[in-house]
N, C-alpha and C. Protein backbone atom coordinates (compact mmCIF):
# COMPACT_ATOMS: atom_id res chain seq x y z
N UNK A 1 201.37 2.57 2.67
CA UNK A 1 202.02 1.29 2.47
C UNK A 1 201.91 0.89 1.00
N UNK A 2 202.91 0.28 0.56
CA UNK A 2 202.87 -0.14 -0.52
C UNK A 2 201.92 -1.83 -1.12
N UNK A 3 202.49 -2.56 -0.01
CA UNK A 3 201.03 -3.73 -0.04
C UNK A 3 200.53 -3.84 1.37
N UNK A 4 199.20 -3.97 1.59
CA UNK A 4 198.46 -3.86 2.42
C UNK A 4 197.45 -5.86 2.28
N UNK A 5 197.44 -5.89 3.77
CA UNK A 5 196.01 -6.73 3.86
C UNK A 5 194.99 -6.42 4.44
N UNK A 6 193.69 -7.16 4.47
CA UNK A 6 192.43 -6.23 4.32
C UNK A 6 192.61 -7.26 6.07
N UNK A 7 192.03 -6.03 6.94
CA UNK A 7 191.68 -6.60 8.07
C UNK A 7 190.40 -7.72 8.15
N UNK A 8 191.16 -9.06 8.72
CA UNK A 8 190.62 -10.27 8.89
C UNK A 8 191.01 -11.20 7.89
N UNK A 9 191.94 -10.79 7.40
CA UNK A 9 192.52 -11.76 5.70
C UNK A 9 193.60 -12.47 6.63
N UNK A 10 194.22 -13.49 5.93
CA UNK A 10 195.20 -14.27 6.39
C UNK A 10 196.25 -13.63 6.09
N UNK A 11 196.67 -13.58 6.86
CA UNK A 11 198.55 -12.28 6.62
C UNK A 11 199.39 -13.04 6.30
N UNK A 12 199.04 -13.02 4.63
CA UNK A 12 200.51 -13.58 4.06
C UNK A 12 200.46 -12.79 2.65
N UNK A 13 201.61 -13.37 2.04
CA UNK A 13 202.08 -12.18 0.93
C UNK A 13 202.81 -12.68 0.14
N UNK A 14 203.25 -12.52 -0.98
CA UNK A 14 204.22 -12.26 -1.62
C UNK A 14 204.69 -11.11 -2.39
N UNK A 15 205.48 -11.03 -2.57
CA UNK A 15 206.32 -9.43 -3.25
C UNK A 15 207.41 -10.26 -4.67
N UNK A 16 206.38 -10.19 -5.85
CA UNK A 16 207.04 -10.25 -6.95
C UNK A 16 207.91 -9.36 -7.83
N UNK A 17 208.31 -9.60 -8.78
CA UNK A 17 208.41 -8.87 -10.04
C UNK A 17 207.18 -8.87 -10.81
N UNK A 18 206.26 -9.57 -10.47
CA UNK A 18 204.81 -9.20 -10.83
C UNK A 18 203.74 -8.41 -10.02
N UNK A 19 204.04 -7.98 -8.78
CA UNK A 19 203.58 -7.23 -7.83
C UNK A 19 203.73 -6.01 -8.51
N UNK A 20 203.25 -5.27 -7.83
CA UNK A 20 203.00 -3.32 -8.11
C UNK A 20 203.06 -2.74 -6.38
N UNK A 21 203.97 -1.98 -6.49
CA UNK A 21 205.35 -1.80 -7.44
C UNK A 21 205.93 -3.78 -6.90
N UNK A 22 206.87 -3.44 -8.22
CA UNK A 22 207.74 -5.28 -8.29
C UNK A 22 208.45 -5.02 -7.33
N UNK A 23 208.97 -6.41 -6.98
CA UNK A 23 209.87 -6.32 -6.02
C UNK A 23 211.06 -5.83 -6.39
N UNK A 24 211.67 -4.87 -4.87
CA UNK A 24 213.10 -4.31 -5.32
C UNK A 24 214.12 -4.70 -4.24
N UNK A 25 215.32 -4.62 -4.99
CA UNK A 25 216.93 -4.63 -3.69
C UNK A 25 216.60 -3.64 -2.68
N UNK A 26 216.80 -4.18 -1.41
CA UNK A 26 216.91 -2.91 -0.33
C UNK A 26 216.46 -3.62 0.98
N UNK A 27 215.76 -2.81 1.66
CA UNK A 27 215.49 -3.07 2.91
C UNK A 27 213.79 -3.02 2.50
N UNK A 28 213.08 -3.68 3.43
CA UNK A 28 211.87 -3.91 3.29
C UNK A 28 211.30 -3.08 5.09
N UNK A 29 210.31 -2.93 5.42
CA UNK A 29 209.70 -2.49 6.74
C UNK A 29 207.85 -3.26 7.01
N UNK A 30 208.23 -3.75 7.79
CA UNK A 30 206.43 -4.40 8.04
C UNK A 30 206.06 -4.16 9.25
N UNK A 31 204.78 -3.80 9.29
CA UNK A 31 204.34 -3.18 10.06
C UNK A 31 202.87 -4.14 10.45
N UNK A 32 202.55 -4.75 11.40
CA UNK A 32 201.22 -5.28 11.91
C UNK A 32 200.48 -4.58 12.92
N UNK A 33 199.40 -4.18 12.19
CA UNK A 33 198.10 -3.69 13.54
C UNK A 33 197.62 -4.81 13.65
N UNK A 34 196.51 -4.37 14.68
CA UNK A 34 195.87 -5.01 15.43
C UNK A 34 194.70 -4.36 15.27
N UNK A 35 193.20 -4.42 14.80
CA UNK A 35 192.79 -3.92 14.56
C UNK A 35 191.21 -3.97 15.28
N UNK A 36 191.98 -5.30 16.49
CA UNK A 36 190.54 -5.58 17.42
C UNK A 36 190.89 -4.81 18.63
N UNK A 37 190.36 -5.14 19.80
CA UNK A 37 190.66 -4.77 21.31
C UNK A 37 191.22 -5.98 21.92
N UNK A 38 191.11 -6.93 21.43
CA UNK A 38 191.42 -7.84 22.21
C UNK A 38 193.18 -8.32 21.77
N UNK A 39 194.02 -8.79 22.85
CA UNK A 39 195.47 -9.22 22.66
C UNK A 39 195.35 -10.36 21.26
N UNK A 40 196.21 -10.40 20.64
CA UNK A 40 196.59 -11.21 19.42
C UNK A 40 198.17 -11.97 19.64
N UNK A 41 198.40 -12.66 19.37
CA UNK A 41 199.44 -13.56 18.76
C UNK A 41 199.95 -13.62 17.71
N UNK A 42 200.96 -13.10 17.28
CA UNK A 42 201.39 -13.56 15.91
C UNK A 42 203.07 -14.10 15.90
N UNK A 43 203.03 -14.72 15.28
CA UNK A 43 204.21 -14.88 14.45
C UNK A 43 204.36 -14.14 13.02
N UNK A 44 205.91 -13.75 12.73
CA UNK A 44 206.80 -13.13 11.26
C UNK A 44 207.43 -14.29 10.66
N UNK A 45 207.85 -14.40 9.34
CA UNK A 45 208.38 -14.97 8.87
C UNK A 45 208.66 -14.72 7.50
N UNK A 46 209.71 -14.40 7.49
CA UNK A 46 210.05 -13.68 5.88
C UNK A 46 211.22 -14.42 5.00
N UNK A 47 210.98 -14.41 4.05
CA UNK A 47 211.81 -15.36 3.54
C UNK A 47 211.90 -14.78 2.14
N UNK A 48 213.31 -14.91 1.57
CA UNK A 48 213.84 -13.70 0.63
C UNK A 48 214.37 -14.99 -0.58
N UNK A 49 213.93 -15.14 -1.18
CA UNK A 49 214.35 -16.40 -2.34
C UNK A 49 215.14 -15.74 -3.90
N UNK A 50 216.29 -16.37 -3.81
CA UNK A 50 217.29 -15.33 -5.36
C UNK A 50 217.86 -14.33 -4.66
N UNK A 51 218.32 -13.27 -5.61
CA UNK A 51 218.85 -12.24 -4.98
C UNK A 51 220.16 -12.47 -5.27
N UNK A 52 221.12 -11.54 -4.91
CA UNK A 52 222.50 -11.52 -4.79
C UNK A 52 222.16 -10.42 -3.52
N UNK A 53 223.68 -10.49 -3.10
CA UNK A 53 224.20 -9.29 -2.26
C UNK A 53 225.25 -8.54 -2.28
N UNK A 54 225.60 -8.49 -3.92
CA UNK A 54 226.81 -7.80 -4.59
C UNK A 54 226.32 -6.29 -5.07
N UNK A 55 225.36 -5.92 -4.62
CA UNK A 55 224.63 -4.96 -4.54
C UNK A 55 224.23 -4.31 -6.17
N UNK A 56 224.70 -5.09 -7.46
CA UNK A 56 223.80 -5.29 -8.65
C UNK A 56 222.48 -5.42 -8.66
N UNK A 57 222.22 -4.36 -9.64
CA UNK A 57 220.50 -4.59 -10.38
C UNK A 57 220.45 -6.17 -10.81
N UNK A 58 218.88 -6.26 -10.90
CA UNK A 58 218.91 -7.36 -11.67
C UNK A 58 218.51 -7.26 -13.23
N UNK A 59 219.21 -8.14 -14.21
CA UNK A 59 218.97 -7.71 -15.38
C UNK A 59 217.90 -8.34 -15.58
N UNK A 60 217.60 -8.04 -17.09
CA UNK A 60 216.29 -8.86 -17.98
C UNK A 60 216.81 -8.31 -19.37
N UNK A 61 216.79 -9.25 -19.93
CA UNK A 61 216.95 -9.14 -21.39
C UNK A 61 215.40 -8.39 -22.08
N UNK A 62 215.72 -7.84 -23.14
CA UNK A 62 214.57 -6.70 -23.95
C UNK A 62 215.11 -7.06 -25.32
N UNK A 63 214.15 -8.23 -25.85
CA UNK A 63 214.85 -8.28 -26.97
C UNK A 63 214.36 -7.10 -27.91
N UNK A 64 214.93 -7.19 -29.14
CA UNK A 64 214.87 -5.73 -30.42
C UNK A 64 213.05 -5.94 -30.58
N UNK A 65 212.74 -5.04 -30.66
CA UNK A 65 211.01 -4.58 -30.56
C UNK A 65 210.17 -4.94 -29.80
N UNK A 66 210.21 -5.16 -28.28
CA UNK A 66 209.32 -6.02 -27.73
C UNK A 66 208.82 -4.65 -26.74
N UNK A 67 208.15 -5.32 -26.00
CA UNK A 67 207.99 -3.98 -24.85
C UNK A 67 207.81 -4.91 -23.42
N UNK A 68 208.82 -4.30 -22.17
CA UNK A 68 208.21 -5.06 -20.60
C UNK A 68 208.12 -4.50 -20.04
N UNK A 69 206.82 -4.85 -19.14
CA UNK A 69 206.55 -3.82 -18.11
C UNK A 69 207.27 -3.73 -16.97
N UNK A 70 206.76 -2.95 -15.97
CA UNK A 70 207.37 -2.95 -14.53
C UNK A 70 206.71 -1.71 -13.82
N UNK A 71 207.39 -2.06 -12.43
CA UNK A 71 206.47 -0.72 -11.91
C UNK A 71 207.35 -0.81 -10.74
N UNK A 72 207.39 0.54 -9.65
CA UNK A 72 208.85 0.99 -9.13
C UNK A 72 207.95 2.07 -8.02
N UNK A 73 208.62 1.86 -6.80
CA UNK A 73 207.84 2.85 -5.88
C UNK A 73 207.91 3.94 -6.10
N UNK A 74 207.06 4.90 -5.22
CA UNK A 74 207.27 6.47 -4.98
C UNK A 74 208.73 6.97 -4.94
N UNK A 75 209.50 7.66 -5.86
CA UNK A 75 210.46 8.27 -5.14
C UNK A 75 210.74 9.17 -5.23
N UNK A 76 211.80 10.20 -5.26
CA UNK A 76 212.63 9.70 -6.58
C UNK A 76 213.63 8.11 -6.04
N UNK A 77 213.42 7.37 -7.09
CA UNK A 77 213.73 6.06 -7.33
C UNK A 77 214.22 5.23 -8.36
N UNK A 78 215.13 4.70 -8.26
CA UNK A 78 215.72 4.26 -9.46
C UNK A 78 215.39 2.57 -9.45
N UNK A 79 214.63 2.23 -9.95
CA UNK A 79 214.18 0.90 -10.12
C UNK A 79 215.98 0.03 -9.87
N UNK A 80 215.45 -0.83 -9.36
CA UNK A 80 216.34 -2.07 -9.14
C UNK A 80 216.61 -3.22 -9.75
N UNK A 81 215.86 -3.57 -10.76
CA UNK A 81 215.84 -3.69 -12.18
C UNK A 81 216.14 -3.19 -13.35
N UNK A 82 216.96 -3.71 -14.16
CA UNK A 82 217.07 -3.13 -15.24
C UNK A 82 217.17 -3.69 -16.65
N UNK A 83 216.91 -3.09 -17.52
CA UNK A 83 216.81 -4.02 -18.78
C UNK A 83 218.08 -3.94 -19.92
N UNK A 84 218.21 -5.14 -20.71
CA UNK A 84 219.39 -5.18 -21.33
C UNK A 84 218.97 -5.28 -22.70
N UNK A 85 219.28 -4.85 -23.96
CA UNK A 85 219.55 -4.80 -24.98
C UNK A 85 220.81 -4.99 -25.80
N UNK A 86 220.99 -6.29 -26.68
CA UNK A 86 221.94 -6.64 -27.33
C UNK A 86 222.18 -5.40 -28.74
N UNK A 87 223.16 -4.75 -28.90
CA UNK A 87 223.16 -4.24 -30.44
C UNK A 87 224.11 -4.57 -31.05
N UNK A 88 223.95 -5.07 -32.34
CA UNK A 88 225.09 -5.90 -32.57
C UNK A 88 225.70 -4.88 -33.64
N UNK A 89 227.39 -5.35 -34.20
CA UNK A 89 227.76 -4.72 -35.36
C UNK A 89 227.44 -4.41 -36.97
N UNK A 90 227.05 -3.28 -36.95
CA UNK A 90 226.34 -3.02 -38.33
C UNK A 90 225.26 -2.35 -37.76
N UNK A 91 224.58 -2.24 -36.50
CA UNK A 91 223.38 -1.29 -36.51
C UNK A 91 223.28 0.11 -36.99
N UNK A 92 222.27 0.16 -36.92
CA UNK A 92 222.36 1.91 -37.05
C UNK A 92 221.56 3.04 -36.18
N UNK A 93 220.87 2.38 -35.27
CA UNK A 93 219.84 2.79 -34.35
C UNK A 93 219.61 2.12 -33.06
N UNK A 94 219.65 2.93 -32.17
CA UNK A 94 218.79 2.02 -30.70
C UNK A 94 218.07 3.19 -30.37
N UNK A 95 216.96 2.98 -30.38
CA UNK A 95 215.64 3.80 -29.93
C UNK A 95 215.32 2.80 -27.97
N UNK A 96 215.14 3.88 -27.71
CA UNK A 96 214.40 3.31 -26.30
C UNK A 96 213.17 4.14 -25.65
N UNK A 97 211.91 3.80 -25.77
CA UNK A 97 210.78 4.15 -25.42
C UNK A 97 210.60 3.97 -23.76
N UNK A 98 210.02 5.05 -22.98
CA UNK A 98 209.52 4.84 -21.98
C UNK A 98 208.18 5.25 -21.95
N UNK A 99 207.53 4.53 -21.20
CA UNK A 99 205.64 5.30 -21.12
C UNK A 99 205.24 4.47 -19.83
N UNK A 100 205.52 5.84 -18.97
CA UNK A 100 204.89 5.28 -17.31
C UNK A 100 203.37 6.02 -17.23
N UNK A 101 203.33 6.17 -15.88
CA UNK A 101 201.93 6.54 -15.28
C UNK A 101 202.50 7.68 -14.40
N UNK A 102 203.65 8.05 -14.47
CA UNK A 102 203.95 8.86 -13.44
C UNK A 102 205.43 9.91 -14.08
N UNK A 103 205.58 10.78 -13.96
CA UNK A 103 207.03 11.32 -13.63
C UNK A 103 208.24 10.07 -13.74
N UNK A 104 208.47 9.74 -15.03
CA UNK A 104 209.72 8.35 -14.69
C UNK A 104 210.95 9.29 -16.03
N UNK A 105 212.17 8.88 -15.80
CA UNK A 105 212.87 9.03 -16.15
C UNK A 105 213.80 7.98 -16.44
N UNK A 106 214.72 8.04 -18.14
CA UNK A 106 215.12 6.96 -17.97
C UNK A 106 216.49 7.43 -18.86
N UNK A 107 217.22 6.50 -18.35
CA UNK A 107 218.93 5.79 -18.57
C UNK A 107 218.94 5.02 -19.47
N UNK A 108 220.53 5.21 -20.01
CA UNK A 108 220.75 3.93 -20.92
C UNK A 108 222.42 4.16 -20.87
N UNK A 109 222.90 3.00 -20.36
CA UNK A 109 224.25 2.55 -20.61
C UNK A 109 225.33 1.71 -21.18
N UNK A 110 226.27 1.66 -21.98
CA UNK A 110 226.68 1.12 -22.31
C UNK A 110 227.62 0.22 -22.11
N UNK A 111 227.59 -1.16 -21.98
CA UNK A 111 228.03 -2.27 -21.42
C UNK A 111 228.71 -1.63 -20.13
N UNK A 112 227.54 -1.41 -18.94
CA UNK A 112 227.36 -1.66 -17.56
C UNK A 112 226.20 -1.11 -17.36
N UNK A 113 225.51 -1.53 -15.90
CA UNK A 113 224.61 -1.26 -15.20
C UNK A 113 224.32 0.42 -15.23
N UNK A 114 223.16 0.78 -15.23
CA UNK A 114 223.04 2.38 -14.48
C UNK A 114 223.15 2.23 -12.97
N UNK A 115 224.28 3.08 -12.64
CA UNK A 115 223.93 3.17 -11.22
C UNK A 115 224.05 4.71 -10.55
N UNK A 116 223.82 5.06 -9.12
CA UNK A 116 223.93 5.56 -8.83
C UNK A 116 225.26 6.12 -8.21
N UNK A 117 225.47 8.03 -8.26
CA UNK A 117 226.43 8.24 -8.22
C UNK A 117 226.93 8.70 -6.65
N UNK A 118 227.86 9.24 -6.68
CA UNK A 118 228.04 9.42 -4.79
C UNK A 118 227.46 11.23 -4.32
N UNK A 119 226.90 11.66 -5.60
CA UNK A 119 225.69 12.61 -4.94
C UNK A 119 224.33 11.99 -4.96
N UNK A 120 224.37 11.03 -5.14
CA UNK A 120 222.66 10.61 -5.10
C UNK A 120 222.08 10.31 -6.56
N UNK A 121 222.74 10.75 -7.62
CA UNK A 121 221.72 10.96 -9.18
C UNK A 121 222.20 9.51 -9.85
N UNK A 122 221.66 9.62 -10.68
CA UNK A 122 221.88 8.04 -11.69
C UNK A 122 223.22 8.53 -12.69
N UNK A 123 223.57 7.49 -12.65
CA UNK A 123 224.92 8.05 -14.16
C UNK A 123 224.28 7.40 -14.97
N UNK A 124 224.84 7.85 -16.45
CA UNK A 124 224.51 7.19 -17.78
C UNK A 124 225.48 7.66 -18.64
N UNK A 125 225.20 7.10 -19.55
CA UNK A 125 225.50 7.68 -21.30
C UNK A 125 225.01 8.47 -21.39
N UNK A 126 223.75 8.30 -21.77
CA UNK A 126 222.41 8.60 -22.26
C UNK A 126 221.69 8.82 -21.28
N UNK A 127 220.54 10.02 -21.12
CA UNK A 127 219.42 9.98 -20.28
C UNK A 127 218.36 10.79 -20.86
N UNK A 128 217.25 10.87 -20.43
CA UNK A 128 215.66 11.52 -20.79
C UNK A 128 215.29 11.78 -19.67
N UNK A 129 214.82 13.05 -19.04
CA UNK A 129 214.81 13.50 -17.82
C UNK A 129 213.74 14.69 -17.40
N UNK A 130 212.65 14.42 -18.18
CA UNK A 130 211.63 15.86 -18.54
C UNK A 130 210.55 15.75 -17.38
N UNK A 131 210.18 16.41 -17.67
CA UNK A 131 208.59 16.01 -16.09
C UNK A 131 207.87 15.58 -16.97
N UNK A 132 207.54 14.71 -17.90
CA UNK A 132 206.65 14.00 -18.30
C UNK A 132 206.63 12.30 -17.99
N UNK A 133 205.36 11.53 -18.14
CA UNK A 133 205.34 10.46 -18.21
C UNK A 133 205.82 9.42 -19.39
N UNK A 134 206.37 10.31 -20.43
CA UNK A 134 207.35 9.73 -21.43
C UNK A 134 208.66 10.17 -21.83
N UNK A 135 209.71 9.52 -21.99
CA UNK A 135 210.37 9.39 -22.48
C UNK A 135 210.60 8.67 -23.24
N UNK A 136 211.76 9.15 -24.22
CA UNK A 136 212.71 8.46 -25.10
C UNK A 136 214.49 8.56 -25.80
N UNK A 137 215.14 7.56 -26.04
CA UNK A 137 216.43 8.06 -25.99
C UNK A 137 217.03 7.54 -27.59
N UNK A 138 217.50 8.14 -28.77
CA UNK A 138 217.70 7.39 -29.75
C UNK A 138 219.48 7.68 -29.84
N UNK A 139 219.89 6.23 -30.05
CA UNK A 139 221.56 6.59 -30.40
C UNK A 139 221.59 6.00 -31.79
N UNK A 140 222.87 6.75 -32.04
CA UNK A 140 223.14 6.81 -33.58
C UNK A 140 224.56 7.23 -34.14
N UNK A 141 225.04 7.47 -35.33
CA UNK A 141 226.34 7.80 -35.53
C UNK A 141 226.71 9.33 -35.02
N UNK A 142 225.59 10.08 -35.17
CA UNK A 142 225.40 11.19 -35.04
C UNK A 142 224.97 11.86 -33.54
N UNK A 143 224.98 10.49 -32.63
CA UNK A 143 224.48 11.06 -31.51
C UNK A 143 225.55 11.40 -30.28
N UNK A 144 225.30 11.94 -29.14
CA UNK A 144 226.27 11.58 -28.42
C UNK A 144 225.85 11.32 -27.14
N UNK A 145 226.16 10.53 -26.68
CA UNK A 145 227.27 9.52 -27.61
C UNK A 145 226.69 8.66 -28.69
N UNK A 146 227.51 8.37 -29.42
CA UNK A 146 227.47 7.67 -30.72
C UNK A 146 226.60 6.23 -30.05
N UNK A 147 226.51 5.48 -31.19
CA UNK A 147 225.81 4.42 -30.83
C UNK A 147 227.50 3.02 -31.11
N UNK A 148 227.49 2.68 -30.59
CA UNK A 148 228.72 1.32 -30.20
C UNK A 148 227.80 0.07 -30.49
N UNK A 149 228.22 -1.25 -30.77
CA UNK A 149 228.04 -2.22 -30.96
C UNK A 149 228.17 -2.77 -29.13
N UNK A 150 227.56 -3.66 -28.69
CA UNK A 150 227.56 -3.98 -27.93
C UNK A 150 226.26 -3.94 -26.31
N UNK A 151 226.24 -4.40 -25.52
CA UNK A 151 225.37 -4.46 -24.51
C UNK A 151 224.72 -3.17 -23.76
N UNK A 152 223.33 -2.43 -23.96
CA UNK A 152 223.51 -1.77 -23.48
C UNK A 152 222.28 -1.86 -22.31
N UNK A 153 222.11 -1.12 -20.88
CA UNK A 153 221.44 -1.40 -20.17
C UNK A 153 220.83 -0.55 -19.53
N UNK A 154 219.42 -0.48 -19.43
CA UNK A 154 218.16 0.60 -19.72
C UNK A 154 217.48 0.64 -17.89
N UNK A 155 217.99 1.82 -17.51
CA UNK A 155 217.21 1.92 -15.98
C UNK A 155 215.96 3.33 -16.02
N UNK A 156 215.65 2.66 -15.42
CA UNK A 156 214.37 3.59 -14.83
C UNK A 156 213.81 4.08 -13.98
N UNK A 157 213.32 5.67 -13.31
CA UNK A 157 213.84 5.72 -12.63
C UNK A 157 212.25 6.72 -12.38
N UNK A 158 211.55 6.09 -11.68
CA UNK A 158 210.34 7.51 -10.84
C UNK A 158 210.34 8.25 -10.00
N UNK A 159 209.91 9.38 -10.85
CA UNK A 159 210.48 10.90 -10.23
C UNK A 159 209.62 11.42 -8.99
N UNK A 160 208.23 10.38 -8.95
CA UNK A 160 206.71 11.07 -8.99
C UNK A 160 206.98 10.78 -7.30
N UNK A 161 206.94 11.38 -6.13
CA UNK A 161 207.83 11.17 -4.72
C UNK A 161 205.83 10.94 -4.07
N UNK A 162 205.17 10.58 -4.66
CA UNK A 162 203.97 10.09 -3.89
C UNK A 162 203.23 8.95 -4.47
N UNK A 163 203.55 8.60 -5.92
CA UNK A 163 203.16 7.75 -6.46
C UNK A 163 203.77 6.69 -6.81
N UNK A 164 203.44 4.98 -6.58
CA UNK A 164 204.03 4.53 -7.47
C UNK A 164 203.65 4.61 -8.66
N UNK A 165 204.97 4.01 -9.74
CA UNK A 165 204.66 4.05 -11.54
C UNK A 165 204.21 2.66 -11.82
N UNK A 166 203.46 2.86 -13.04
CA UNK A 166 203.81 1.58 -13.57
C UNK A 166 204.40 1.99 -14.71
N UNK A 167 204.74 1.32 -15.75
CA UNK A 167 205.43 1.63 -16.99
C UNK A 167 205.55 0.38 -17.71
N UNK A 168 206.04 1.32 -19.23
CA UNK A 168 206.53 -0.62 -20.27
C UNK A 168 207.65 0.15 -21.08
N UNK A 169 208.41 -0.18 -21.05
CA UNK A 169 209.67 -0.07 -21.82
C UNK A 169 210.27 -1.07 -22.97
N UNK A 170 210.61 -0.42 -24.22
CA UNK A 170 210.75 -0.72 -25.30
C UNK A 170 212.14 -0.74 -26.18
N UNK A 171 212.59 -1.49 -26.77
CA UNK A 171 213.56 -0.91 -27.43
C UNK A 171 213.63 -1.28 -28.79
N UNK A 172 214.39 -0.48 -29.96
CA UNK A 172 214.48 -1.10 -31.03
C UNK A 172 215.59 -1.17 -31.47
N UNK A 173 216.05 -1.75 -32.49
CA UNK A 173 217.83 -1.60 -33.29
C UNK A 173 217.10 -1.78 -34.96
N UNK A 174 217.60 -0.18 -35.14
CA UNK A 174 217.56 0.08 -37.19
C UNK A 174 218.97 -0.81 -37.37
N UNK A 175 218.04 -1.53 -38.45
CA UNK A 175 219.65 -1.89 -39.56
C UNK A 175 219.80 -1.21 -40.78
N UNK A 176 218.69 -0.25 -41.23
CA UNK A 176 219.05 0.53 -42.37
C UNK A 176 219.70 1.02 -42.44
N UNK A 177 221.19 1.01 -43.28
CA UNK A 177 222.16 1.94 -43.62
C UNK A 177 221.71 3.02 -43.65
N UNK A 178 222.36 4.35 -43.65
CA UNK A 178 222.15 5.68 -43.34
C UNK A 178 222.47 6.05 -44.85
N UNK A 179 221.65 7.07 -45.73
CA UNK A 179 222.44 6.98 -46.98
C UNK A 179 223.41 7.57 -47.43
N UNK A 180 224.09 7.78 -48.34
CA UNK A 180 225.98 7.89 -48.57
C UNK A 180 225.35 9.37 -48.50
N UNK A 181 224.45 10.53 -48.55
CA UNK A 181 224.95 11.58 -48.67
C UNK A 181 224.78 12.29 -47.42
N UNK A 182 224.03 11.20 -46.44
CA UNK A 182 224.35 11.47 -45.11
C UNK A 182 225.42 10.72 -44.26
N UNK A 183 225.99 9.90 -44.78
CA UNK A 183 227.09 9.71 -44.45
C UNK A 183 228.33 10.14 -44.45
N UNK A 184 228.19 10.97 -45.85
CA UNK A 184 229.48 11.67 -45.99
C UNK A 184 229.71 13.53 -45.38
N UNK A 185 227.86 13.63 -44.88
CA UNK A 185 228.15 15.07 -44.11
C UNK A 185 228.67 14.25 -42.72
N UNK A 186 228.51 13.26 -41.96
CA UNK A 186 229.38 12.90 -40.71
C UNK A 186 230.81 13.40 -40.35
């Protein structure tokens, strides 16, 4: 199970974006023992607050150098969350750092969501996809794809099918011009 209560605790809960793993879109499953001999009584009551049902991630803004965490069940899993980065005209860089605890892999798209495709895998622009617990993705004039002015949006995705991750994800935007004699090999 992903959250548990300790037998004889008061059975209640919440499931944040500050929980481990945070809360995600989907279906949820609860399960109550009983852990005496004797018959019990209970009442359920679940109650789902926010949300949409347009079946969108939810965003979060990442502003230029910061880092946020998160954390995402066992899967392979593509977090249900995702983070957004503004790059505006004139950049010259978007770096995106990942550093989980587990097998995570990560996306980056340009003005839309990462989502999943109709075999099962994530689409992107951009992706980092190694069996390590880091990644990173840098766009640029030179990259491909190139780096565009505009919104781009960073999913993540754990590979590790017994663990949950935690992780913190980062992004940056260079404004240093590139210099003219690398500009002119482009």
């Amino acid at each position: 199970a992903e959250q548990t209560t300790s037998p004889g605790a008061e059975l209640t809960g919440t499931i944040t974006l500050d929980s481990t793993p945070e809360l995600q879109a989907g279906v949820y499953y609860l399960a109550i023992g009983n852990t005496t001999t004797a018959q019990v009584r209970y009442q359920v009551r679940l109650t789902a607050v926010g949300g949409s049902s347009d079946g969108q991630p939810r965003l979060t803004r990442l502003p230029n150098n910061t880092t946020a965490p998160g954390s995402i069940p066992a899967g392979p899993f593509l977090g249900s969350r995702q983070f957004l980065v503004e790059v505006p005209a004139g950049a010259q860089s978007l770096t995106v750092n990942l550093d989980g605890t587990t097998d995570v892999d990560l996306y980056v798209n340009h003005n839309r969501a990462v989502s999943i495709n109709s075999q099962g895998f994530p689409e992107a622009d951009a992706l980092s996809d190694s069996a390590l617990s880091r990644e990173s993705i840098t766009l640029n004039a030179r990259s491909i794809p190139p780096l565009r002015a505009g919104v781009y949006a960073i999913g993540v995705l754990n590979f590790d099918d017994r663990n949950i991750t935690r992780f913190n994800v980062s992004a940056s935007i260079g404004n240093t011009p590139l210099p003219a004699a690398q500009i002119s090999a482009l």
